[in-house]
Protein backbone atom coordinates (compact mmCIF):
# COMPACT_ATOMS: atom_id res chain seq x y z
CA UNK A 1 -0.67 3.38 6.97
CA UNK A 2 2.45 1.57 5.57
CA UNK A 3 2.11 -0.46 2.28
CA UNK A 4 4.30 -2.79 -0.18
CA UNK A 5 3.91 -5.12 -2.53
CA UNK A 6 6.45 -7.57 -4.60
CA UNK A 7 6.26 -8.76 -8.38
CA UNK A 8 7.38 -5.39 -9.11
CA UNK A 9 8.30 -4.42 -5.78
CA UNK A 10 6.77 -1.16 -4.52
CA UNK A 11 4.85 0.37 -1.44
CA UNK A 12 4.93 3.47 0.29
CA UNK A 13 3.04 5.34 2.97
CA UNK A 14 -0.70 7.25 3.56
CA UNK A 15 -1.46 10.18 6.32
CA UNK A 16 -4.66 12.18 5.93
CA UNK A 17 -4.54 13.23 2.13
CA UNK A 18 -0.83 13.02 1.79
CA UNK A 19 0.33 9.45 -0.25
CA UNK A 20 3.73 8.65 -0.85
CA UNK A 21 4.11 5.92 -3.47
CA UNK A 22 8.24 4.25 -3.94
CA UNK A 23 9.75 1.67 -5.82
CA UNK A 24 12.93 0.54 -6.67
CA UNK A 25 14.27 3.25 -9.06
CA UNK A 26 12.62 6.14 -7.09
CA UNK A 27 13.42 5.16 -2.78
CA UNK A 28 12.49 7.89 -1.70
CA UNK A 29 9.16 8.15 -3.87
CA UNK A 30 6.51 10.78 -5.25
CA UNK A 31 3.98 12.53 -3.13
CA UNK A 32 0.33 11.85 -4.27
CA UNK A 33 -2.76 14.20 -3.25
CA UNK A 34 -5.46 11.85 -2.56
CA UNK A 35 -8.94 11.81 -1.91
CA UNK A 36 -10.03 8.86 1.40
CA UNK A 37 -12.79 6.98 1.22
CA UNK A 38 -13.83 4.33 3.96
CA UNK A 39 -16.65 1.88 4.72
CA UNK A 40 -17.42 -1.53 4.58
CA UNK A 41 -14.17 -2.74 6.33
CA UNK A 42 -11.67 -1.03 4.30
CA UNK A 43 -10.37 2.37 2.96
CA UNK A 44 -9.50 3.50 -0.56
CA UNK A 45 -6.97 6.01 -1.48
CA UNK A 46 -7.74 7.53 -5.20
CA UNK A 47 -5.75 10.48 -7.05
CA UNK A 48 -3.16 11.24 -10.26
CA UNK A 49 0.06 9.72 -10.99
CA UNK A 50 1.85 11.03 -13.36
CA UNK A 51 -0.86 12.08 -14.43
CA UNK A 52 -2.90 8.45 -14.49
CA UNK A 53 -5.25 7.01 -12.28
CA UNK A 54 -3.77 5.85 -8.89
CA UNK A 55 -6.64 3.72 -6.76
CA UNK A 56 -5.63 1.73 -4.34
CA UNK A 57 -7.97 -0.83 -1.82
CA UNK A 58 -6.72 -1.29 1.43
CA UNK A 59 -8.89 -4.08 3.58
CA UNK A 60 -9.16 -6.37 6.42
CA UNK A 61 -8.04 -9.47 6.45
CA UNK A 62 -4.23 -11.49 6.90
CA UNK A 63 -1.72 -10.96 4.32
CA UNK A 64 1.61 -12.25 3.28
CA UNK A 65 4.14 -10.79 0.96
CA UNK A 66 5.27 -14.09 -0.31
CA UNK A 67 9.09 -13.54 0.89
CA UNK A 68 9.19 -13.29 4.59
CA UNK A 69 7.90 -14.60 7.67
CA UNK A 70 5.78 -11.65 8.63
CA UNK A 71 1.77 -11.45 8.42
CA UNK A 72 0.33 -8.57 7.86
CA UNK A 73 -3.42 -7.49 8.75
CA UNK A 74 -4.33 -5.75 5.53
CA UNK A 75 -4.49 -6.75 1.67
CA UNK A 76 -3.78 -3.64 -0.62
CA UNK A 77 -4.76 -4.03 -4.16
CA UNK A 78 -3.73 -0.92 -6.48
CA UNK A 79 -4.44 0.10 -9.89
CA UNK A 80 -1.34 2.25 -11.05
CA UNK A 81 0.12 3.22 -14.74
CA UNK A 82 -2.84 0.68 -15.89
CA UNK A 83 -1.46 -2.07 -13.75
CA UNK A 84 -3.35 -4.09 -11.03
CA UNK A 85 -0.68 -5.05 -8.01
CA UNK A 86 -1.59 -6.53 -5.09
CA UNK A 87 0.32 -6.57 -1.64
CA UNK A 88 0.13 -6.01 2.05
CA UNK A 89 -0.44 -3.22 4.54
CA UNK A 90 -0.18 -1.97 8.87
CA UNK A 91 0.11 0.37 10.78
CA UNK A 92 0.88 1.42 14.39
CA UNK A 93 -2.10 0.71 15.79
CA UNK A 94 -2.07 -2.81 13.17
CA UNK A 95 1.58 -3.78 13.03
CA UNK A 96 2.85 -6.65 11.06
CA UNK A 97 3.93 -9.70 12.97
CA UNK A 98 6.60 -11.92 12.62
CA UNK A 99 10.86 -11.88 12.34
CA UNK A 100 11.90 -8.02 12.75
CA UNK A 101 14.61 -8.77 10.15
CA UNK A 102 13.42 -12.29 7.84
């Protein structure tokens, strides 16, 4: 699962119990353990952050980042150094549509 999100920017990948989370000033990003939980048409991804709460809500449903062309087929919201960000998710088997390069 592939994730990002503007107004900060950020995103990041999942796999398993292995959650990288990146922004601007850190590319290449911090590894998270994280526990999965899924059901009623979504997942969440909850762990520590430095050493905060780190939830994020990944579910159905079309999403746009609000700079490109693309839609995506999953809304992320994420609770992260007591912030609430919201922003977009695919994967392979759910890509993104739209301009390769907007």
């Amino acid at each position: 699962l592939h994730f990002l999100g503007t107004e900060p920017f950020w995103g990041g990948h999942a796999k398993g119990t292995v959650l990288t989370y990146t922004t601007p000033e850190d590319a290449e990003g911090q590894t998270i353990t994280v526990s999965r939980f899924a059901g009623r048409g979504g997942i969440a991804f909850s762990g520590k952050f430095h050493g905060q709460t780190f939830d994020m809500a990944v579910t159905e449903g079309e999403c746009s980042d609000g700079m490109s062309d693309k839609a995506y087929p999953f809304s992320v919201t994420l609770h992260v150094e007591g912030n609430i960000r919201t922003g977009c998710a695919w994967s392979v088997e759910h890509p993104a549509t739209g301009p390769a390069k907007p």
